[in-house]
C-alpha atoms as a PDB file:
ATOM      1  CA  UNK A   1       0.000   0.000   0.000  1.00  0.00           C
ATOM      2  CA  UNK A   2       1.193   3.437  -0.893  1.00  0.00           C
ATOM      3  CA  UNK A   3       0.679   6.790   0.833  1.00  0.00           C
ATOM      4  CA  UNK A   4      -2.716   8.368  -0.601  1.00  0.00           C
ATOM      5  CA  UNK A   5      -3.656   4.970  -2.071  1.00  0.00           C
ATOM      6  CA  UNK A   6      -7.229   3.464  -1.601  1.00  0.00           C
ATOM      7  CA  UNK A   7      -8.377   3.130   1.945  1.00  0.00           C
ATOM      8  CA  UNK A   8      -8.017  -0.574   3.309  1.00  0.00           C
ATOM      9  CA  UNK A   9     -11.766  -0.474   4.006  1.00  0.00           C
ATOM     10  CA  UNK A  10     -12.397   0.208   0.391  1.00  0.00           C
ATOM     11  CA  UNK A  11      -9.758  -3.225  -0.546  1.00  0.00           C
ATOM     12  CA  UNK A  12     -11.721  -5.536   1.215  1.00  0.00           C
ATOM     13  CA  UNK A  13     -15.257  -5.947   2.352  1.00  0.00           C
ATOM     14  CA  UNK A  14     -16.232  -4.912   5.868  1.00  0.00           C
ATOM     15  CA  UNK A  15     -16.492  -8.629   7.726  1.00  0.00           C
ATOM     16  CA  UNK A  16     -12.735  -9.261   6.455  1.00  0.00           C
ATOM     17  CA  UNK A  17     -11.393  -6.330   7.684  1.00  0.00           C
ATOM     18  CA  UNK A  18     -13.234  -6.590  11.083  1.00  0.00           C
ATOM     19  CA  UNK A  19     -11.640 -10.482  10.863  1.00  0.00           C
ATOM     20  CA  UNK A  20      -7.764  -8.145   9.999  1.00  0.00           C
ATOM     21  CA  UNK A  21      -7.954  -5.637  12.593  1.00  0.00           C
ATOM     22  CA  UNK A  22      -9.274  -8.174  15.318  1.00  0.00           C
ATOM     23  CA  UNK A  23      -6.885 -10.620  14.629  1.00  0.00           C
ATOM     24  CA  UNK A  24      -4.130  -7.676  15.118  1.00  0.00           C
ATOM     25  CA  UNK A  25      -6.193  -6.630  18.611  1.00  0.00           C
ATOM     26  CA  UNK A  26      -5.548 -10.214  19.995  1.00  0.00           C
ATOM     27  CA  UNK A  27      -2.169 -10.538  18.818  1.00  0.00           C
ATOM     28  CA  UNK A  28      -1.833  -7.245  21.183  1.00  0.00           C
ATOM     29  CA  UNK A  29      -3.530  -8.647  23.964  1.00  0.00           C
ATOM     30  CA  UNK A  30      -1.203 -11.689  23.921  1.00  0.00           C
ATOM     31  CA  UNK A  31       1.905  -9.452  23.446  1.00  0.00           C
ATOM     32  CA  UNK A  32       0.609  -6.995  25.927  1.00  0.00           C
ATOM     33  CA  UNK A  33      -0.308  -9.257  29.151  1.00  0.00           C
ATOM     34  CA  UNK A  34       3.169 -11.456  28.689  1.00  0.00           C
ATOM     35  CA  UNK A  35       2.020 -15.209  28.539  1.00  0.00           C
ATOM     36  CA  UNK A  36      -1.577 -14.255  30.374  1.00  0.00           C
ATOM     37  CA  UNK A  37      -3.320 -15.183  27.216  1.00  0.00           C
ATOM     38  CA  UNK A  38      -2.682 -16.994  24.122  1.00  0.00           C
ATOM     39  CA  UNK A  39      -4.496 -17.139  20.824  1.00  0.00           C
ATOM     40  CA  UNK A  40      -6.769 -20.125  20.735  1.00  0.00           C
ATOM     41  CA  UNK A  41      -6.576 -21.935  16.943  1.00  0.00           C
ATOM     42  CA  UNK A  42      -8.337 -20.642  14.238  1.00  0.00           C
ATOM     43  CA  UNK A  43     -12.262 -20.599  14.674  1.00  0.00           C
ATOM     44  CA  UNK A  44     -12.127 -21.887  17.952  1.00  0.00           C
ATOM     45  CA  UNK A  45     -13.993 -20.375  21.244  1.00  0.00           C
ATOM     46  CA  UNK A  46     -12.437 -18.487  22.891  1.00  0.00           C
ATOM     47  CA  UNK A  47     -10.389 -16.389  20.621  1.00  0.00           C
ATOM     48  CA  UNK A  48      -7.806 -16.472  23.671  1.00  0.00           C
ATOM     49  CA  UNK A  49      -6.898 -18.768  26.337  1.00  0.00           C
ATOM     50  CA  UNK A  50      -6.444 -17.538  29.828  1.00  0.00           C
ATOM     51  CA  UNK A  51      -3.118 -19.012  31.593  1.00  0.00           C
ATOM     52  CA  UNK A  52      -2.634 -18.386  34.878  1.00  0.00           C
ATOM     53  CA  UNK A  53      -4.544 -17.294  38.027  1.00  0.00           C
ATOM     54  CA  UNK A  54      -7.606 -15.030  37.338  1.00  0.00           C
ATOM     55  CA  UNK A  55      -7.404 -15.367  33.675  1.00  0.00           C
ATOM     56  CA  UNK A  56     -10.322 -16.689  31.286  1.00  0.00           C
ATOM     57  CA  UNK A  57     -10.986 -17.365  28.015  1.00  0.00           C
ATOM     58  CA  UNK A  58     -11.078 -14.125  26.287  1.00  0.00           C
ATOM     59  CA  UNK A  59     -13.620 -12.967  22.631  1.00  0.00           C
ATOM     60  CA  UNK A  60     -12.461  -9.623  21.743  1.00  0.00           C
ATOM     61  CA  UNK A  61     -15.806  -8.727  19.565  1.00  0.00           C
ATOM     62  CA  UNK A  62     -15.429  -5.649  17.064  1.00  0.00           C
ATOM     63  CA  UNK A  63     -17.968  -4.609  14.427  1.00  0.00           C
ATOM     64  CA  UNK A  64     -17.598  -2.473  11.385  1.00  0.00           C
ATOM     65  CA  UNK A  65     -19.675  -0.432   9.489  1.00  0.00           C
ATOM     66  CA  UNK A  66     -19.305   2.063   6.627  1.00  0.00           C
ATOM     67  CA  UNK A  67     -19.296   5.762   7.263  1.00  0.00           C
END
């Protein structure tokens, strides 16, 4: 992608970008709360795996919509 190309939004329809940006919020959460959580497989409940005391399964949810 190029500066003042096409918006990402407008590359690829709305439920695969939700599917993009939430995969990159988990991958934050695991990074951010060091070994806490970890990503679950693909399509599996919970999106993320507590590990350790106090943690549970995690399902970050995010919607999009056009403005």
């Amino acid at each position: 992608m190029e500066a003042g190309g096409e918006r990402l939004s407008g590359l690829v329809e709305l439920a695969n970008l939700s599917i993009i940006i939430g995969n990159l919020y988990r991958d934050g959460i695991v990074r951010a709360f060091e070994g806490r959580f970890v990503a679950n497989a693909p399509h599996t409940y919970p999106d993320l795996l507590g590990r350790g005391g106090g943690c549970n399964g995690l399902l970050p949810r995010l919607k999009a919509r056009k403005l």
